[in-house]
C-alpha atoms as a PDB file:
ATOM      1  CA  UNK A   1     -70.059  18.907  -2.121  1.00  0.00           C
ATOM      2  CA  UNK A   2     -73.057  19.472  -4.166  1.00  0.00           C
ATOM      3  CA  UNK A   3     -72.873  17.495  -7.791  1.00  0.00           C
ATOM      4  CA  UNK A   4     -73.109  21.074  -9.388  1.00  0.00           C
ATOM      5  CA  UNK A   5     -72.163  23.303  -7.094  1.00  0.00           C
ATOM      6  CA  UNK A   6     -70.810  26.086  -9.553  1.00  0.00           C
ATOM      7  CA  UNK A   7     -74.076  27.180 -10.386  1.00  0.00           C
ATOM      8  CA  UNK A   8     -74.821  28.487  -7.067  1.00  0.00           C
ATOM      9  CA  UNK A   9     -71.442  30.541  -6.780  1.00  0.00           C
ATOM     10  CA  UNK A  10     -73.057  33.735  -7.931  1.00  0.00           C
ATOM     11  CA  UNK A  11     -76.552  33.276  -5.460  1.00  0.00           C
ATOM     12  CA  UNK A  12     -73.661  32.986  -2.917  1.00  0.00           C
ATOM     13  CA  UNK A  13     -71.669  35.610  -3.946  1.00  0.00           C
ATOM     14  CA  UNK A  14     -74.668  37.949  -3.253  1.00  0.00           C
ATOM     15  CA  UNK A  15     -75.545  36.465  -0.141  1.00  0.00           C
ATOM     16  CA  UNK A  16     -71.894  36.606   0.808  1.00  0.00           C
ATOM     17  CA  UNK A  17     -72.082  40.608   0.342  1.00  0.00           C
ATOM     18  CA  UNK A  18     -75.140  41.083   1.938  1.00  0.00           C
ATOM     19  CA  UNK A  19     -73.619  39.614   4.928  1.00  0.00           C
ATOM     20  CA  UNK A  20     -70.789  42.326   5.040  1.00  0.00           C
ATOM     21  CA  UNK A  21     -73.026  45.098   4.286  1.00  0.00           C
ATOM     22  CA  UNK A  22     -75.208  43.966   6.879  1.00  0.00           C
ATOM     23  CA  UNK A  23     -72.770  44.484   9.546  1.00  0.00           C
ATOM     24  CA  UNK A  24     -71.518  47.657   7.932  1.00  0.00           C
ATOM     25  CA  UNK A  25     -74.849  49.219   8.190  1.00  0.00           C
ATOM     26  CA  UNK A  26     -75.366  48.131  11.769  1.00  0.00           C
ATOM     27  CA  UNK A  27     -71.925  49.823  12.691  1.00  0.00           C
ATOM     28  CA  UNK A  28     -72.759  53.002  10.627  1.00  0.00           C
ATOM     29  CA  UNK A  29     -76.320  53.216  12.982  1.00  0.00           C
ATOM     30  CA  UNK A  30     -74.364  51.866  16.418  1.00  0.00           C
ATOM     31  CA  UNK A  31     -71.860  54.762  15.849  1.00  0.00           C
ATOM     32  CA  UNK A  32     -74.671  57.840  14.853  1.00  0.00           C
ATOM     33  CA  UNK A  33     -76.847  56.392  18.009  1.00  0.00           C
ATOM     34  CA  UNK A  34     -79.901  54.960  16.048  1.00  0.00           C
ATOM     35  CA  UNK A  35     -79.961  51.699  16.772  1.00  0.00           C
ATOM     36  CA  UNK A  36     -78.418  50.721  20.741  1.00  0.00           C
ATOM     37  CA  UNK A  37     -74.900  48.595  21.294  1.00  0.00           C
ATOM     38  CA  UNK A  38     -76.955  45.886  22.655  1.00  0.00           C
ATOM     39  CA  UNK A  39     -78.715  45.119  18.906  1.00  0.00           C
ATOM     40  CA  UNK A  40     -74.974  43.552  17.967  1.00  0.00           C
ATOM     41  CA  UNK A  41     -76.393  40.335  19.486  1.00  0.00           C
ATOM     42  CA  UNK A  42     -78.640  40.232  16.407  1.00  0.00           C
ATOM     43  CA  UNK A  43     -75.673  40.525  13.962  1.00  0.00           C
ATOM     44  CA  UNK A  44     -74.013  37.804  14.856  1.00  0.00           C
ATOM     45  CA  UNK A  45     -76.543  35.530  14.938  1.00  0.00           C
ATOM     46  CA  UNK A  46     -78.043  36.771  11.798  1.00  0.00           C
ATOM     47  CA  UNK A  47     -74.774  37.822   9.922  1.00  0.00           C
ATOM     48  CA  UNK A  48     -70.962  36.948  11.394  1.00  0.00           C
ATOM     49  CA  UNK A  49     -72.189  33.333  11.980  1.00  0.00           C
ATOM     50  CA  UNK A  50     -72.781  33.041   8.280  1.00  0.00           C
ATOM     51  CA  UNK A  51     -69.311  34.222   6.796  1.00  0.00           C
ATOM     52  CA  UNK A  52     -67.451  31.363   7.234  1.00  0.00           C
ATOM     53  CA  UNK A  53     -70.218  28.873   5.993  1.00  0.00           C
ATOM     54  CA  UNK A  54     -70.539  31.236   2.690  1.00  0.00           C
ATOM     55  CA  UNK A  55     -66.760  31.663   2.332  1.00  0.00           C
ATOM     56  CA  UNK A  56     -66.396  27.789   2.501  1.00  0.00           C
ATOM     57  CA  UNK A  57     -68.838  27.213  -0.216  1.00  0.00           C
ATOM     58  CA  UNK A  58     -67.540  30.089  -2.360  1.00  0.00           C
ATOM     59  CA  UNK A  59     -63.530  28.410  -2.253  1.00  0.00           C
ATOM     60  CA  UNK A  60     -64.736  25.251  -2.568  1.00  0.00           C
ATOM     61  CA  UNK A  61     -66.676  25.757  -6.095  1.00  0.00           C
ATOM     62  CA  UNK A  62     -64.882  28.665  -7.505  1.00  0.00           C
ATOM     63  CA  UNK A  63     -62.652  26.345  -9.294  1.00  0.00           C
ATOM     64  CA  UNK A  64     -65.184  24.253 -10.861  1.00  0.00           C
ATOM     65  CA  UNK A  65     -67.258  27.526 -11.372  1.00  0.00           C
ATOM     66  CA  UNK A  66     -63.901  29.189 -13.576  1.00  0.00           C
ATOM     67  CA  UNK A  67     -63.213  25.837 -15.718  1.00  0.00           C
ATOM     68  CA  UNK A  68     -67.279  25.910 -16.666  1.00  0.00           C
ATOM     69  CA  UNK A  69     -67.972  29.415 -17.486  1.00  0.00           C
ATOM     70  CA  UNK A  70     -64.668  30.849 -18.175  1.00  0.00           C
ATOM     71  CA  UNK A  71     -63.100  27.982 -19.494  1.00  0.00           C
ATOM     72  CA  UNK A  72     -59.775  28.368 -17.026  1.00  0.00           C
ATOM     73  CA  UNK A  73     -58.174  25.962 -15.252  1.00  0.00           C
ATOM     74  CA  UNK A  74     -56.826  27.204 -11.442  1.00  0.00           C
ATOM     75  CA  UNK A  75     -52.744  25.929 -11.536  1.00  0.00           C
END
């Protein structure tokens, strides 16, 4: 883990989200017929893959990101 990793919680908070919305947006143009089924290949690569790296990082500071800027301690 990074020495202060707390300070990038809210970069990957953001990036995080734009990883859902991504996905939600490609679903929204699948289902109207914009974009073709076959573009999905794209989102997982670009998008799905990165969920579990982001939600890792999030967990794994969000205590150390609570005690510095809210001043909480996780019980």
């Amino acid at each position: 883990m990074a020495l202060r990793s707390a300070e990038g919680l809210p970069i990957a908070a953001v990036g995080l989200v734009g990883k859902i919305l991504g996905p939600l947006g490609w679903l929204w143009l699948a289902v109207t017929g914009e974009w073709p089924l076959a573009s999905g290949v794209i989102l997982v690569t670009n998008d799905l893959i990165w969920w579990v790296p982001f939600a890792l990082y999030l967990h794994d500071c969000l205590p150390q990101w609570r005690t510095r800027y809210l001043g909480k301690r996780r019980v």
